[in-house]
Each structure stands twice: as C-alpha cells, then as structure tokens.
Protein backbone atom coordinates (compact mmCIF):
# COMPACT_ATOMS: atom_id res chain seq x y z
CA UNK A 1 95.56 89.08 132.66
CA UNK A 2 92.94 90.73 130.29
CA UNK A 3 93.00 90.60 126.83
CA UNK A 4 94.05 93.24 124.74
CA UNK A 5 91.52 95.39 122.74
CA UNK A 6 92.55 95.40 119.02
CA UNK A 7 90.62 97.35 116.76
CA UNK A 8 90.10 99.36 113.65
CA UNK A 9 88.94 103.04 113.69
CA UNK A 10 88.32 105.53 110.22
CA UNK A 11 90.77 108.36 109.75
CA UNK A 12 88.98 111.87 109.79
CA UNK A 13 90.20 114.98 110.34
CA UNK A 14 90.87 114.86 113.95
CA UNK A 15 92.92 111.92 114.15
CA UNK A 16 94.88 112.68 111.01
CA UNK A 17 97.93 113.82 113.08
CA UNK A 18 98.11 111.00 114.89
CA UNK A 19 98.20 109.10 111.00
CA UNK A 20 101.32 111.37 110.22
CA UNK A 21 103.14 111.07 113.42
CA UNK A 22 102.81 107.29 112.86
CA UNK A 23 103.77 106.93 108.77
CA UNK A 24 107.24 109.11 110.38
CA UNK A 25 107.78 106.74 112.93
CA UNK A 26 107.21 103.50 110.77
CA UNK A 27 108.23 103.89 107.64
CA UNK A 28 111.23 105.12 105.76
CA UNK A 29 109.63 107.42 103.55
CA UNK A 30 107.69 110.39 104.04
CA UNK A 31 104.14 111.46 102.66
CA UNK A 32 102.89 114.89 100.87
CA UNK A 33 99.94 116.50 101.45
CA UNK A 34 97.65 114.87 98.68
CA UNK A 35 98.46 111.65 100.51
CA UNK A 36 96.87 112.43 103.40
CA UNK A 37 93.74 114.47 101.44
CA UNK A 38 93.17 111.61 99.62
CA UNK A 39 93.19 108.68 102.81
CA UNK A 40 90.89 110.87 103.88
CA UNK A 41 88.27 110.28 101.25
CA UNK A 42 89.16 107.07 101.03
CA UNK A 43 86.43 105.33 103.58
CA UNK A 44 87.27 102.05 104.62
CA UNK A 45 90.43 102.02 102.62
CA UNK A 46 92.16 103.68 105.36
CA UNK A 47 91.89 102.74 109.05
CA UNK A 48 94.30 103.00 112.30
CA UNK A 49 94.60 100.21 114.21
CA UNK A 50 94.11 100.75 117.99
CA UNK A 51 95.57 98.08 120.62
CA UNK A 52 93.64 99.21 124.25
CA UNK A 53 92.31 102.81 122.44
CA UNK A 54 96.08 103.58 121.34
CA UNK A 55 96.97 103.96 117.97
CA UNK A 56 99.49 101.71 116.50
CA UNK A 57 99.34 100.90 113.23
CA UNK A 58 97.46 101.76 109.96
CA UNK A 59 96.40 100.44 106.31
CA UNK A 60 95.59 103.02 103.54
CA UNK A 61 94.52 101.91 100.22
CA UNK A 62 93.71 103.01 96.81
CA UNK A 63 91.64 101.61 94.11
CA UNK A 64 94.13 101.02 90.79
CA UNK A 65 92.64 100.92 87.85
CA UNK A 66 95.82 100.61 85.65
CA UNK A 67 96.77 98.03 83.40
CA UNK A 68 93.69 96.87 81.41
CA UNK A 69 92.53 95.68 85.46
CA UNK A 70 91.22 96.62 88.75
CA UNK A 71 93.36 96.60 91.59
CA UNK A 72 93.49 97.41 94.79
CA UNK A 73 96.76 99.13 95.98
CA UNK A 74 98.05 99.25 99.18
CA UNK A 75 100.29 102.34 100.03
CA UNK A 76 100.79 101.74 103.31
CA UNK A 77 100.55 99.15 106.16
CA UNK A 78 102.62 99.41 109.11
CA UNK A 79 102.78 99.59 112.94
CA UNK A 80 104.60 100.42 115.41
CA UNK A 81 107.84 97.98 116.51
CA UNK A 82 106.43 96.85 119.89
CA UNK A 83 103.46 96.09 118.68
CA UNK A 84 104.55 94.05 116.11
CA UNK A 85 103.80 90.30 116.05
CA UNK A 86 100.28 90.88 118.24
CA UNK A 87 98.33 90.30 115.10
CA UNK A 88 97.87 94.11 114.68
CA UNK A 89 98.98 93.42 111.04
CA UNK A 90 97.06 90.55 110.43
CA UNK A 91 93.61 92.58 111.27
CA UNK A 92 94.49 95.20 108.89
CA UNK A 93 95.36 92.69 105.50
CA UNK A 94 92.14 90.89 106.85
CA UNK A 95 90.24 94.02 106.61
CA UNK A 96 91.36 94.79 103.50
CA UNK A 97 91.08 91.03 101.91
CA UNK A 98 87.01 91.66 103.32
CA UNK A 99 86.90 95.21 101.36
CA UNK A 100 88.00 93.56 98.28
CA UNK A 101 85.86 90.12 98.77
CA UNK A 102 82.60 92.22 99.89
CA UNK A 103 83.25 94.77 96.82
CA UNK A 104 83.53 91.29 94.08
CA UNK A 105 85.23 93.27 91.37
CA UNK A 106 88.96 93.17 91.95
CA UNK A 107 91.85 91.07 89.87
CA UNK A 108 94.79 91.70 92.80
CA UNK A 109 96.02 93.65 95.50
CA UNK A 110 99.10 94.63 95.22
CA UNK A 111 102.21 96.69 97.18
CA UNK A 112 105.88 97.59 96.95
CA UNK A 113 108.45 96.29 99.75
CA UNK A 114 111.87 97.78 100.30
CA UNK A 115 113.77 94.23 98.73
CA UNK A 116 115.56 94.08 102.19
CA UNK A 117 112.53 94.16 104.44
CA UNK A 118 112.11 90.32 104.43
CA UNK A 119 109.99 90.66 107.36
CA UNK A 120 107.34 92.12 105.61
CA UNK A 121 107.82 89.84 102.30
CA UNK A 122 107.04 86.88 104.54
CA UNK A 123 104.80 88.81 107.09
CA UNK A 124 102.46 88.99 103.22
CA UNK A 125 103.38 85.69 101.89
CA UNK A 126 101.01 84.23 104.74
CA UNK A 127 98.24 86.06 102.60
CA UNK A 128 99.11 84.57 99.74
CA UNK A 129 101.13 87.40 97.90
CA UNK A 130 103.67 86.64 95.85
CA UNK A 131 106.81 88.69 94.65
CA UNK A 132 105.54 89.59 90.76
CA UNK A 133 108.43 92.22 89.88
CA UNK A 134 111.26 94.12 91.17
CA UNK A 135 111.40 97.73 90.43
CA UNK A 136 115.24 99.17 90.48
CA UNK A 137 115.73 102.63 92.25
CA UNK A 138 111.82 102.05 93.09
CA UNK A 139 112.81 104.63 96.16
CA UNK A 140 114.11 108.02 95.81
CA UNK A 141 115.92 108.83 99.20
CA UNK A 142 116.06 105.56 101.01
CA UNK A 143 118.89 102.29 100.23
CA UNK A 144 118.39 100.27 99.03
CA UNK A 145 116.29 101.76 96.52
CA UNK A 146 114.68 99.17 94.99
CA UNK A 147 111.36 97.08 95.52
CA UNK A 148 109.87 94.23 95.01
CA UNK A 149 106.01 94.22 93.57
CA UNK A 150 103.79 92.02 95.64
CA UNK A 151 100.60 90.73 94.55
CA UNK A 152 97.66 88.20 95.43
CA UNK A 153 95.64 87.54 92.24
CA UNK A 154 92.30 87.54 92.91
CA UNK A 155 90.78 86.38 89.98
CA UNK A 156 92.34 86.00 86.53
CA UNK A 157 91.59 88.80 83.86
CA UNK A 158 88.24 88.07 82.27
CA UNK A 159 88.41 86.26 78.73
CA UNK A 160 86.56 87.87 75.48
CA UNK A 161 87.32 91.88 77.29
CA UNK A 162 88.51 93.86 75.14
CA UNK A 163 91.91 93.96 73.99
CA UNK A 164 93.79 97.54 74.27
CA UNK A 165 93.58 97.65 70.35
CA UNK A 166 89.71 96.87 71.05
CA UNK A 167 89.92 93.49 69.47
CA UNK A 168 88.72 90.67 71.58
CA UNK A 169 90.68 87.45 72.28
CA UNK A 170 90.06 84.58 70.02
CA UNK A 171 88.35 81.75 71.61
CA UNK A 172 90.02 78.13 71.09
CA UNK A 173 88.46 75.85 69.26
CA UNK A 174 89.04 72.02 69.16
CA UNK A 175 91.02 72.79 65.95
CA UNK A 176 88.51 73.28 63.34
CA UNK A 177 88.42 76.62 62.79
C-alpha cells in the first residue's frame, strides 16, 4: 500500500472556490466576502491541505494585534470528516506553530470553539492550548451559541512596556524602595 501524499498548498484566486465549497461543508458558519479577500492576502496564513492532490482541509489566520499584544488568530481550521484523524490537522497547527516560531514576535495564538465541539477542544489541547474564556451567544445562527476562547501563550507580555495609561510597570525591589 503507498503512502498517502499530505500536503499544504497557498490559496490564490483559482483555487478560492474550492476554499468556499470546503468552509460550507465543514463548518457551521458561513463566510462574507472580505473573508475570503483578506485569506487571500494573507500568504502563508492561509493554506489548503491536500491528501493525494485533493483538497481537504484548510487553516486561515490573521495577525491580532488587540489587547496591548500580538497574536496570532486562527479563524478557521477544519477538514473534511473522512479525512479526519490522518494527521491532516496536525500539519496545519504545525504549520502555523512554524509561522509564529520563524516570525519570533508573537504572545499567543488563539481561536473560538463551538463549547460542544469537544473534539476539537482536545484535538488543540495536544498543542498545548488551553480554554482562557467562554464567550456567551459567541455565535449568531448556530446552538449552541457560545464559545470557548482557546489559547497557547507563547511568551508572557514583556515587563517595563508601556502601560495603556503610558506609565510603565514598577520594577520590584528587595523592599527598599
């Protein structure tokens, strides 16, 4: 038996379809226009996944800068149900935990999961994400409509940046101030 061919491709204009056919198909929720104008700027932030030259899956990502951090965000990540558990998944968060190692200037990566999908809570817990929030009637159209925030901190904010006020943090002392 030969091995399957998993792979990564860019989404461009002529396999942007095949990106909307697939988000219908996979997820419960559907995307506007500016979604799909802005994966397509987005570079390696937004791949299909192709098992044997079919696509199956896809990751697309967006740089966050909310929040007094950077972050990367991750919109969407799905694939299709029978290719599910062939480590189709696992090649796009691996991608994406590259981008943001490569890059050096994240704090997290972060996504919101339907609170029922416990597939996909544990599916990221492997990664090292951890449920940071849940966000009540997070969905507009879809029950149940909440979601739970998911994040892997990569680093912890930096110490002595800037406050919002634009004060900086007071450094501790050993008590003699």
């Amino acid at each position: 038996m030969t091995r399957a061919k998993i792979e990564l491709g860019d989404v461009t204009p002529h396999n942007i379809k095949q990106l909307k056919k697939l988000n219908t198909v996979v997820f419960p929720v559907s995307y506007n226009d500016k979604f799909y104008k802005d994966v397509l700027e987005a570079g390696e932030l937004a791949k299909l996944a192709y098992y044997n030259d079919i696509v199956v899956g896809a990751v697309c990502c967006r740089i966050d800068t909310s929040e007094n951090s950077r972050r990367l965000y991750i919109m969407t990540l799905g694939c299709l149900y029978p290719y599910r558990r062939l480590g189709i998944g696992t090649l796009m968060v691996e991608h994406v935990l590259k981008y943001v190692e490569q890059d050096g200037n994240f704090d997290s990566i972060f996504l919101h999961v339907q609170v029922n999908n416990e597939g996909a809570i544990d599916f990221y817990k492997k990664f090292g994400f951890e449920i940071v929030e849940t966000k009540e009637h997070y969905y507009k159209r879809i029950e149940p409509a909440d979601a739970h925030v998911l994040q892997k901190t990569i680093r912890e904010p930096q110490a002595n940046v800037p406050l919002l006020n634009g004060s900086v943090p007071h450094a501790k002392t050993n008590g003699h101030d």
